[in-house]
C-alpha atoms as a PDB file:
ATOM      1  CA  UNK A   1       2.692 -47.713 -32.870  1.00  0.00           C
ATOM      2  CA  UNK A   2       6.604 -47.551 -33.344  1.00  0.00           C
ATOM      3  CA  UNK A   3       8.876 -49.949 -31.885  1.00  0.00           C
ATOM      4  CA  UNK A   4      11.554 -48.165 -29.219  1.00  0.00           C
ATOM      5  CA  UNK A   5      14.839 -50.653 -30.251  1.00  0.00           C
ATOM      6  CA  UNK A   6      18.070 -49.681 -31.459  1.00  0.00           C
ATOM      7  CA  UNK A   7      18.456 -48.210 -34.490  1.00  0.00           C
ATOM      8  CA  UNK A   8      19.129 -45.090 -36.489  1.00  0.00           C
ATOM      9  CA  UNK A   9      17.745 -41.849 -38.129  1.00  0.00           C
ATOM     10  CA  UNK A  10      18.380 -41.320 -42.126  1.00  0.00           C
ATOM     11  CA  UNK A  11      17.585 -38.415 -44.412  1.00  0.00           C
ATOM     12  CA  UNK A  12      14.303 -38.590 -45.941  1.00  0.00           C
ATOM     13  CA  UNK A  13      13.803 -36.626 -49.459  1.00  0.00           C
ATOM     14  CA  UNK A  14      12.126 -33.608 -46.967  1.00  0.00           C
ATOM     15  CA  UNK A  15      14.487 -32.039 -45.394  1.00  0.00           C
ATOM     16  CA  UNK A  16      12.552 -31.773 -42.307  1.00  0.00           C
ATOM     17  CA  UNK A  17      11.269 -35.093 -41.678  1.00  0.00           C
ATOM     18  CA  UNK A  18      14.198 -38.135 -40.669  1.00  0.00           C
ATOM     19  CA  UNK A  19      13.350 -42.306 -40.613  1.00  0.00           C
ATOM     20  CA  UNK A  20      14.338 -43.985 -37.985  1.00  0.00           C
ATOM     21  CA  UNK A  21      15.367 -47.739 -38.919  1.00  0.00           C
ATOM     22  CA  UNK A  22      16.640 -50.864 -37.358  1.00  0.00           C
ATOM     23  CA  UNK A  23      19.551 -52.804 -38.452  1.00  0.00           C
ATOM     24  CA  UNK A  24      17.414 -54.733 -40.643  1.00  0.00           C
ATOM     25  CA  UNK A  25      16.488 -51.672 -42.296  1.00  0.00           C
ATOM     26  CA  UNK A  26      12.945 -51.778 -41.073  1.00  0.00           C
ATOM     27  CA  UNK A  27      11.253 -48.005 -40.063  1.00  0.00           C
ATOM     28  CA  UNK A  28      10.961 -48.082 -36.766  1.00  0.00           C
ATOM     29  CA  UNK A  29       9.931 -44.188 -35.883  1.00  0.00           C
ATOM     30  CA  UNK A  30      10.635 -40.906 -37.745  1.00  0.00           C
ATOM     31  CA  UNK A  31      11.349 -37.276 -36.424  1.00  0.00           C
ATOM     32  CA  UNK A  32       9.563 -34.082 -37.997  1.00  0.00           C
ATOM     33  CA  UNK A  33      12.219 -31.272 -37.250  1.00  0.00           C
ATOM     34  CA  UNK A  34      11.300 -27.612 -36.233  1.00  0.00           C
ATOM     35  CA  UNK A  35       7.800 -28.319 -36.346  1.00  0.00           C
ATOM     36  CA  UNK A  36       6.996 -24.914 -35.021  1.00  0.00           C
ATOM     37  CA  UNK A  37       8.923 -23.125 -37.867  1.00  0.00           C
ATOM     38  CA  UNK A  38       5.742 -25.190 -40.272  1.00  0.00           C
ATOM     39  CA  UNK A  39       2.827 -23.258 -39.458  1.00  0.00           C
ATOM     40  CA  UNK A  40      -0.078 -24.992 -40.647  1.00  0.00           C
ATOM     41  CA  UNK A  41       1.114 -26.282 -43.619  1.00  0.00           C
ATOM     42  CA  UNK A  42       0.807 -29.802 -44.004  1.00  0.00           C
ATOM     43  CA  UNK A  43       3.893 -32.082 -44.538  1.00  0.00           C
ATOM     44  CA  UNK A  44       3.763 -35.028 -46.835  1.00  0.00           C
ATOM     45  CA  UNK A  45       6.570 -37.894 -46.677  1.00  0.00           C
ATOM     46  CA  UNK A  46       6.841 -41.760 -48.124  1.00  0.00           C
ATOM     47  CA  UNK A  47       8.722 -43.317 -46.094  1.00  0.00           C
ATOM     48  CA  UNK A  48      10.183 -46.596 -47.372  1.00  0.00           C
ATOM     49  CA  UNK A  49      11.753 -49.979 -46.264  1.00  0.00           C
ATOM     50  CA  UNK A  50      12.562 -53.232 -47.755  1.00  0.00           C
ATOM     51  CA  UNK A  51       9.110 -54.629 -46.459  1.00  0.00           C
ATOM     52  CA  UNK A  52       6.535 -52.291 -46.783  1.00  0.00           C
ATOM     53  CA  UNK A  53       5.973 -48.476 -47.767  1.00  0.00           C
ATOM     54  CA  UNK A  54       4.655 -46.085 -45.136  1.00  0.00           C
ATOM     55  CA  UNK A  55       3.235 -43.003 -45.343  1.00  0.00           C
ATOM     56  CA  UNK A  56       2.890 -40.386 -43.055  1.00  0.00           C
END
């Protein structure tokens, strides 16, 4: 589960997935944009921090 705190969405290397981090850095959430627009195909995204990798 994702912590709601302050914080703020980056680019991720797919164009339609953003990180959400705190102002320690720390990935806190992420948004998959235009989800509908997908279809079914799947969508694949490493999201890293300074503590841990997660993937999605």
């Amino acid at each position: 589960m994702f912590k709601k705190e302050a914080g703020y969405f980056k680019e991720t290397e797919n164009d339609a997935v953003m990180e959400k981090v705190n102002l320690k850095g720390e990935t806190i959430g992420f948004s998959i944009l235009k989800v509908s627009e997908k279809g079914s195909s799947p969508i694949s995204i490493a999201l890293q921090n300074k503590q841990r990798e997660t993937k999605v």
